[in-house]
PDB file of N, CA and C in Angstrom:
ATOM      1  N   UNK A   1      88.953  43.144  51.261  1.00  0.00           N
ATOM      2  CA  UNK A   1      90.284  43.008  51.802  1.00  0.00           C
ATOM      3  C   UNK A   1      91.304  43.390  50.740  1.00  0.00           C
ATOM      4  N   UNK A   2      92.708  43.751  51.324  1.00  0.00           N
ATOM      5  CA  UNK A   2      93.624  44.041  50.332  1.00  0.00           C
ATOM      6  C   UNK A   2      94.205  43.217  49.867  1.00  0.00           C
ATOM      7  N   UNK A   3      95.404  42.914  48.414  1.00  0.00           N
ATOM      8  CA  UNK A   3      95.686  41.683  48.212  1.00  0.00           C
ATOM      9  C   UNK A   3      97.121  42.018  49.580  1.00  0.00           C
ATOM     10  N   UNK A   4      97.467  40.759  49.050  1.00  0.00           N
ATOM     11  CA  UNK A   4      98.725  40.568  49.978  1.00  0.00           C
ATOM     12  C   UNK A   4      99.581  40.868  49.122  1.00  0.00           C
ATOM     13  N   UNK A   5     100.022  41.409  48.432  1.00  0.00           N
ATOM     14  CA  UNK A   5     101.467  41.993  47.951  1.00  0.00           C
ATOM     15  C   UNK A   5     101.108  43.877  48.538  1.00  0.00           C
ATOM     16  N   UNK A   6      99.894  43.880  48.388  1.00  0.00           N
ATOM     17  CA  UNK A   6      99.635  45.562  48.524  1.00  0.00           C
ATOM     18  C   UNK A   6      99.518  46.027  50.199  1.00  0.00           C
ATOM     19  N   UNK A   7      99.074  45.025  51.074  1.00  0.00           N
ATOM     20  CA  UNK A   7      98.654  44.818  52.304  1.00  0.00           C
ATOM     21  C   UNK A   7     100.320  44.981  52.672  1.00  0.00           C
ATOM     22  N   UNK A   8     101.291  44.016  52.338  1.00  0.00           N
ATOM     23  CA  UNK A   8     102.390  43.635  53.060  1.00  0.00           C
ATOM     24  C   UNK A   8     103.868  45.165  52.248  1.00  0.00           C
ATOM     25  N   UNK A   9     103.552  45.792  51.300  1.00  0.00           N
ATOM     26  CA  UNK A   9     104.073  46.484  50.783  1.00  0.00           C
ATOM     27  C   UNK A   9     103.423  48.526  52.043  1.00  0.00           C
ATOM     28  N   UNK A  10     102.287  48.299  51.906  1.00  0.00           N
ATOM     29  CA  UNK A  10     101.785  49.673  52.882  1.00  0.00           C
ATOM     30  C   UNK A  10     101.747  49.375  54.368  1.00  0.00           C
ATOM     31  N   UNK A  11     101.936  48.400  54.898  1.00  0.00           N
ATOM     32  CA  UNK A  11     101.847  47.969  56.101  1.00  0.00           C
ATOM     33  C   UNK A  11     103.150  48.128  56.926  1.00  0.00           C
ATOM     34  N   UNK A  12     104.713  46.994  56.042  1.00  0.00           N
ATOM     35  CA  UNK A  12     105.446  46.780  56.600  1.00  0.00           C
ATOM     36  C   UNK A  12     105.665  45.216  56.951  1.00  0.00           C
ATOM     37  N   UNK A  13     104.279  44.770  57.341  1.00  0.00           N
ATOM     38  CA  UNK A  13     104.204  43.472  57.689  1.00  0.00           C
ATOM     39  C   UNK A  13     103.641  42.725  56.668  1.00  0.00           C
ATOM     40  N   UNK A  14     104.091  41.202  57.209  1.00  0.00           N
ATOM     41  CA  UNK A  14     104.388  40.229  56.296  1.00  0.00           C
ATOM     42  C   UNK A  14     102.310  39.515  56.823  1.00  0.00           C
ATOM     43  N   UNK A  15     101.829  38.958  56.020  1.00  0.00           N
ATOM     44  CA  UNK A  15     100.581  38.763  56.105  1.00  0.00           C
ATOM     45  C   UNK A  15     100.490  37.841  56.585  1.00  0.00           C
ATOM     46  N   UNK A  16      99.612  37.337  57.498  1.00  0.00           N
ATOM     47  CA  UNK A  16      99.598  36.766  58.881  1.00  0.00           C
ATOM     48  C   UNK A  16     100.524  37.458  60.004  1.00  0.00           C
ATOM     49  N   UNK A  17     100.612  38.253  59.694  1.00  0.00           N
ATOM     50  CA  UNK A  17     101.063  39.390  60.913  1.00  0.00           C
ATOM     51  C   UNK A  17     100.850  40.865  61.071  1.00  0.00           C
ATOM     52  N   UNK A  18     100.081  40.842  60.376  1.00  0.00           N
ATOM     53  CA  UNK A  18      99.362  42.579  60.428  1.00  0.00           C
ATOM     54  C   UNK A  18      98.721  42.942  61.440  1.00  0.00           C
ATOM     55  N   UNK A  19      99.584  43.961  62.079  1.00  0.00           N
ATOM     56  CA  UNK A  19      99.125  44.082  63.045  1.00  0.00           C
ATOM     57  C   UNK A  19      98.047  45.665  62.892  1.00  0.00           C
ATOM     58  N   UNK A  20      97.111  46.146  63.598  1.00  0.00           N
ATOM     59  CA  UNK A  20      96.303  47.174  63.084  1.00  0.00           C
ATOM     60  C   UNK A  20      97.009  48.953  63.619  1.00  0.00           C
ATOM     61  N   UNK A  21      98.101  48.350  64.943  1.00  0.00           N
ATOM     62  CA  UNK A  21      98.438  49.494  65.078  1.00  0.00           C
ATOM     63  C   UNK A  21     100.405  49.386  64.891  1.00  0.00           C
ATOM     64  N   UNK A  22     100.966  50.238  64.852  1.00  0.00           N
ATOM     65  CA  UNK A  22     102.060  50.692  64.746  1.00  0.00           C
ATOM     66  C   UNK A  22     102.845  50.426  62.839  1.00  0.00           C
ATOM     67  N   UNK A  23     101.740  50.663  62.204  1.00  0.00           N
ATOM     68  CA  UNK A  23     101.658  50.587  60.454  1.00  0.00           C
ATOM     69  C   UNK A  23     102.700  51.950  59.807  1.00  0.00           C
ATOM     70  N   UNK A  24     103.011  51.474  59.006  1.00  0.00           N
ATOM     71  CA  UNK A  24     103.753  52.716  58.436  1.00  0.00           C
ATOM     72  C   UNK A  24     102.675  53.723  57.565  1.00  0.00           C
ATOM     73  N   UNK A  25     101.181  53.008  57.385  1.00  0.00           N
ATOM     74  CA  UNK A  25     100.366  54.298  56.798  1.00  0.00           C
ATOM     75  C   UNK A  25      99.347  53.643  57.538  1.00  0.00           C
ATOM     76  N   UNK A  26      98.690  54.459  57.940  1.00  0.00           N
ATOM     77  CA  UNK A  26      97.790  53.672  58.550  1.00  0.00           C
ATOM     78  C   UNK A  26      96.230  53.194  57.912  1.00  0.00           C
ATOM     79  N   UNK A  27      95.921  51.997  57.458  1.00  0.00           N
ATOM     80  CA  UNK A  27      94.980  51.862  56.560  1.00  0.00           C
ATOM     81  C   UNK A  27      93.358  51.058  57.694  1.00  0.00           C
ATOM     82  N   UNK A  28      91.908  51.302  56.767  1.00  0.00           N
ATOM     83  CA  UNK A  28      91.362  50.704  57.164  1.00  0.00           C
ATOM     84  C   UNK A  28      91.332  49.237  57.646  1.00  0.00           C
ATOM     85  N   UNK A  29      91.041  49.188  58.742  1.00  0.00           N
ATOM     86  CA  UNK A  29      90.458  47.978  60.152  1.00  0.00           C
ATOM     87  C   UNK A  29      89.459  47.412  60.201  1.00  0.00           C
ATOM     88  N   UNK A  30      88.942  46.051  60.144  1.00  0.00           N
ATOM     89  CA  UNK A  30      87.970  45.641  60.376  1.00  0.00           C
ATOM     90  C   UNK A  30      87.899  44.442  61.590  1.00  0.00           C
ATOM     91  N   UNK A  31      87.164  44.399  62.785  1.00  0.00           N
ATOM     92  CA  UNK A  31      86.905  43.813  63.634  1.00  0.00           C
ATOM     93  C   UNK A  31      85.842  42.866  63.257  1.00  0.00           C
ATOM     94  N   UNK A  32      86.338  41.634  63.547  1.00  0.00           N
ATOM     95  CA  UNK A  32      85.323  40.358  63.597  1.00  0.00           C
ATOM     96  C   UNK A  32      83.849  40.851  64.245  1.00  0.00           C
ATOM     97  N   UNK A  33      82.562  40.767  64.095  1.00  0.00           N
ATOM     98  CA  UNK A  33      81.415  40.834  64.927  1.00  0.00           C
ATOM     99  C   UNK A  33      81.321  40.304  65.749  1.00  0.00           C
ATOM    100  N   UNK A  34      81.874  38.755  66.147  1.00  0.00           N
ATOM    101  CA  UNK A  34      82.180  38.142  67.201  1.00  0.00           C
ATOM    102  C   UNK A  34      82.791  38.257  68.173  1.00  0.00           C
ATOM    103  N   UNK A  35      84.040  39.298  67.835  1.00  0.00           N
ATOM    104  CA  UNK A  35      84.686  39.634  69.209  1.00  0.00           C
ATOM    105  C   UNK A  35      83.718  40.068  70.360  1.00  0.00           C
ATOM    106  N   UNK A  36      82.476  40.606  70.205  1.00  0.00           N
ATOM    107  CA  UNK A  36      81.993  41.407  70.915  1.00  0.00           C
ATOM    108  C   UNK A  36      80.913  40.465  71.463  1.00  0.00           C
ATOM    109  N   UNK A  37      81.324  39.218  71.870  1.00  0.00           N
ATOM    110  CA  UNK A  37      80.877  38.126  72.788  1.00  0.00           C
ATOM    111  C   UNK A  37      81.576  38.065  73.474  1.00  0.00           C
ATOM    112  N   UNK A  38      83.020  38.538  74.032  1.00  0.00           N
ATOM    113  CA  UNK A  38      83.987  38.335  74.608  1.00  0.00           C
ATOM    114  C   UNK A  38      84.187  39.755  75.394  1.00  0.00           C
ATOM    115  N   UNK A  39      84.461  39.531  77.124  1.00  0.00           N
ATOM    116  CA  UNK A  39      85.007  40.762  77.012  1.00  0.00           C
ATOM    117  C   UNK A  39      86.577  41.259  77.381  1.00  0.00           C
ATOM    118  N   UNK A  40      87.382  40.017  76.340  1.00  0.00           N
ATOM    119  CA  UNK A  40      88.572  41.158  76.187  1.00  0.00           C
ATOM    120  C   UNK A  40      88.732  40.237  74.765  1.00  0.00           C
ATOM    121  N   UNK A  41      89.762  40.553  73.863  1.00  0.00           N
ATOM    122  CA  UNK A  41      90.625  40.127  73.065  1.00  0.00           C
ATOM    123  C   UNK A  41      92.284  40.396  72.956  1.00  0.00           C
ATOM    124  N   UNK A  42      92.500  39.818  72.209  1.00  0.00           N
ATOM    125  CA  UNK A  42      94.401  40.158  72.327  1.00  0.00           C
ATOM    126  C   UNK A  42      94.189  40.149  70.591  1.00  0.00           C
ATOM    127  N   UNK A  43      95.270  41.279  70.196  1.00  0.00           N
ATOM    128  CA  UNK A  43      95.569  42.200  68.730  1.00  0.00           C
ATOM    129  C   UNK A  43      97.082  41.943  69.051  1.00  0.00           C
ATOM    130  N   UNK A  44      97.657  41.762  67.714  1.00  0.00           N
ATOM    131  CA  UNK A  44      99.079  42.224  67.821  1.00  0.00           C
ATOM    132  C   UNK A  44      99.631  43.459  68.210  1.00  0.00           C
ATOM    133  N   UNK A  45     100.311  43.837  68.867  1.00  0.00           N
ATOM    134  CA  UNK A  45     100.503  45.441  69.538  1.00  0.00           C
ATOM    135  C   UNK A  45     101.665  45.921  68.315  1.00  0.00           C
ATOM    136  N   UNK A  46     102.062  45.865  67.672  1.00  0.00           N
ATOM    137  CA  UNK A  46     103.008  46.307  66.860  1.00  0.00           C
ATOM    138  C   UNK A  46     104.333  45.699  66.947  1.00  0.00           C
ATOM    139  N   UNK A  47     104.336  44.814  67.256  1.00  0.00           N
ATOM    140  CA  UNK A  47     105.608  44.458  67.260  1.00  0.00           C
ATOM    141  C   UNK A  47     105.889  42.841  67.790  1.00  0.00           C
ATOM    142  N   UNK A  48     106.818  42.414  67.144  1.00  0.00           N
ATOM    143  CA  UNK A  48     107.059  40.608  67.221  1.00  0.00           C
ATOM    144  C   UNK A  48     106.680  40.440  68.668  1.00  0.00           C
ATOM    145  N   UNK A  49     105.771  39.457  68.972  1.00  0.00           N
ATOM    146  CA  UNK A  49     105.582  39.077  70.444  1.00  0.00           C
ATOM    147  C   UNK A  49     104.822  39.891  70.913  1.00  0.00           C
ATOM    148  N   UNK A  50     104.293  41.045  70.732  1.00  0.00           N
ATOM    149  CA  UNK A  50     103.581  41.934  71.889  1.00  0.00           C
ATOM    150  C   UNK A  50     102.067  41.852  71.583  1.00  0.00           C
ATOM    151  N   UNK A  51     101.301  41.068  72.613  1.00  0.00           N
ATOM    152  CA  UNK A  51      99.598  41.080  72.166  1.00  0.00           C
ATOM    153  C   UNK A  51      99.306  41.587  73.300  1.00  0.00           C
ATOM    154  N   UNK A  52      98.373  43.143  72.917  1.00  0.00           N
ATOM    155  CA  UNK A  52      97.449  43.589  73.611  1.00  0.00           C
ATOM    156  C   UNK A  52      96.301  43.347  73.957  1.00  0.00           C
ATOM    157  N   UNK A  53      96.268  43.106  75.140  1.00  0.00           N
ATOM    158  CA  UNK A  53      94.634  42.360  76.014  1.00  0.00           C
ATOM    159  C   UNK A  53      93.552  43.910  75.924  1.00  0.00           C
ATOM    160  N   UNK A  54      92.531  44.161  75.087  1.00  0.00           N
ATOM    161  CA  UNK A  54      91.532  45.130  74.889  1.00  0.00           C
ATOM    162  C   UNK A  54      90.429  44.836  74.795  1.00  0.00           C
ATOM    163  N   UNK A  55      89.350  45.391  75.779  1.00  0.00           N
ATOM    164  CA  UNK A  55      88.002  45.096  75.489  1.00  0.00           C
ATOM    165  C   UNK A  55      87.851  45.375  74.021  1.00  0.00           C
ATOM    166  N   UNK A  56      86.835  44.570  73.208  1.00  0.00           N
ATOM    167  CA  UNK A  56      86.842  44.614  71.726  1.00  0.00           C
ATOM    168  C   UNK A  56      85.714  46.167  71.436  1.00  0.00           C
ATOM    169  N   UNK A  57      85.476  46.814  72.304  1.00  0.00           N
ATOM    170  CA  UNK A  57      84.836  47.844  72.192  1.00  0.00           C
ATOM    171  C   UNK A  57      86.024  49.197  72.392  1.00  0.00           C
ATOM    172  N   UNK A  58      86.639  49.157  73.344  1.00  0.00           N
ATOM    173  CA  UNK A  58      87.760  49.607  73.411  1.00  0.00           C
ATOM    174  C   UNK A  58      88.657  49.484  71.788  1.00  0.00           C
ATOM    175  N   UNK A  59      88.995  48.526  71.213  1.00  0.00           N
ATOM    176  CA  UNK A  59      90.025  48.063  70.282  1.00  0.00           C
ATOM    177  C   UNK A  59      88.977  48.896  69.303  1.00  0.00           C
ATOM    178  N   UNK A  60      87.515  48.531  68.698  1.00  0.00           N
ATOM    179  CA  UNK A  60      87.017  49.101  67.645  1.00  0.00           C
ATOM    180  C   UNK A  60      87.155  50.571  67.759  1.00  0.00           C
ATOM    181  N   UNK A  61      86.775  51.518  69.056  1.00  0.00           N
ATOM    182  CA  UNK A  61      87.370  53.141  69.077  1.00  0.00           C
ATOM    183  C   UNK A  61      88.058  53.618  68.926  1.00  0.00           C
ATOM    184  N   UNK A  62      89.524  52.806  69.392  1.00  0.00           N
ATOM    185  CA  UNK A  62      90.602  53.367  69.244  1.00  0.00           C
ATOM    186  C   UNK A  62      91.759  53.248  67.727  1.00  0.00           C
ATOM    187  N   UNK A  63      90.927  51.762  67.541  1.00  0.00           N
ATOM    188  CA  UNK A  63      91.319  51.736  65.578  1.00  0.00           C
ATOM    189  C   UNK A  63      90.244  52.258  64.530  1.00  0.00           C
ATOM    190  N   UNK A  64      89.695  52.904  65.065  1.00  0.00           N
ATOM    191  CA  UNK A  64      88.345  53.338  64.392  1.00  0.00           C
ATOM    192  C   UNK A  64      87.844  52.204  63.475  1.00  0.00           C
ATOM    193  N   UNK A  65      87.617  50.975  63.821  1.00  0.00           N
ATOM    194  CA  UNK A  65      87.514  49.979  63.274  1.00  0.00           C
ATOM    195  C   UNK A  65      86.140  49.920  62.624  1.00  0.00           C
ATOM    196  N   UNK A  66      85.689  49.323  61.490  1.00  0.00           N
ATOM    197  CA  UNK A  66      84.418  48.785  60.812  1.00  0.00           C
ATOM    198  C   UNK A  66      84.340  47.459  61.475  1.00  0.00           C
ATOM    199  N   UNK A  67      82.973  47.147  62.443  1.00  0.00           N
ATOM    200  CA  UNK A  67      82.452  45.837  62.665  1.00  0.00           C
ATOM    201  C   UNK A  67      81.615  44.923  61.551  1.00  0.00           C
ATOM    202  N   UNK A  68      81.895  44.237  61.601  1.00  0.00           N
ATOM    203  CA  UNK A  68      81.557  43.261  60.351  1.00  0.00           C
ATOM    204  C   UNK A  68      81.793  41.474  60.388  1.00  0.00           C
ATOM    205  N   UNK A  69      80.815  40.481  60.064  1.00  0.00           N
ATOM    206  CA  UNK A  69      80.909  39.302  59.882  1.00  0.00           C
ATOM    207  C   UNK A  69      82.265  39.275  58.797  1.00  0.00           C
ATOM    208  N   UNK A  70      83.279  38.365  59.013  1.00  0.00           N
ATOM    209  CA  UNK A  70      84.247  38.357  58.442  1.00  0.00           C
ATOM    210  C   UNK A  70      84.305  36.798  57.943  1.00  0.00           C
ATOM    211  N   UNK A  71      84.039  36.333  56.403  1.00  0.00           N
ATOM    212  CA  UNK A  71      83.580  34.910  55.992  1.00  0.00           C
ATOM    213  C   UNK A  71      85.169  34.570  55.492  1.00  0.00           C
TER     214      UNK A  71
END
């Protein structure tokens, strides 16, 4: 993971709010392994208030996301 001064400096957003899409550079994504017991999740959509409802298979294609246990 990135630290949080470097995360919240390339992002835009303040940490606990990173959202994966609408970034000012767009950096690597990683999806929980667990989402994919579920079939939808909600992501921050880019912007204060907006969570997108996405199958988590859907969300990993379209952020070209790395699946991974996240400890």
């Amino acid at each position: 993971m990135m630290k949080p001064t470097d995360a919240e400096r390339i992002t835009g957003y303040h940490v606990g709010g990173i959202s994966p899409f609408g970034q000012k550079k767009r950096v690597p994504t990683v999806l929980e392994q667990s989402a994919f017991n579920h079939t939808s999740v909600f992501i921050n959509g880019g912007q204060r208030g907006l969570q997108v409802k996405l199958d988590p298979r859907a969300a990993a294609s379209v952020l070209e996301a790395t699946v991974a246990g996240v400890v």
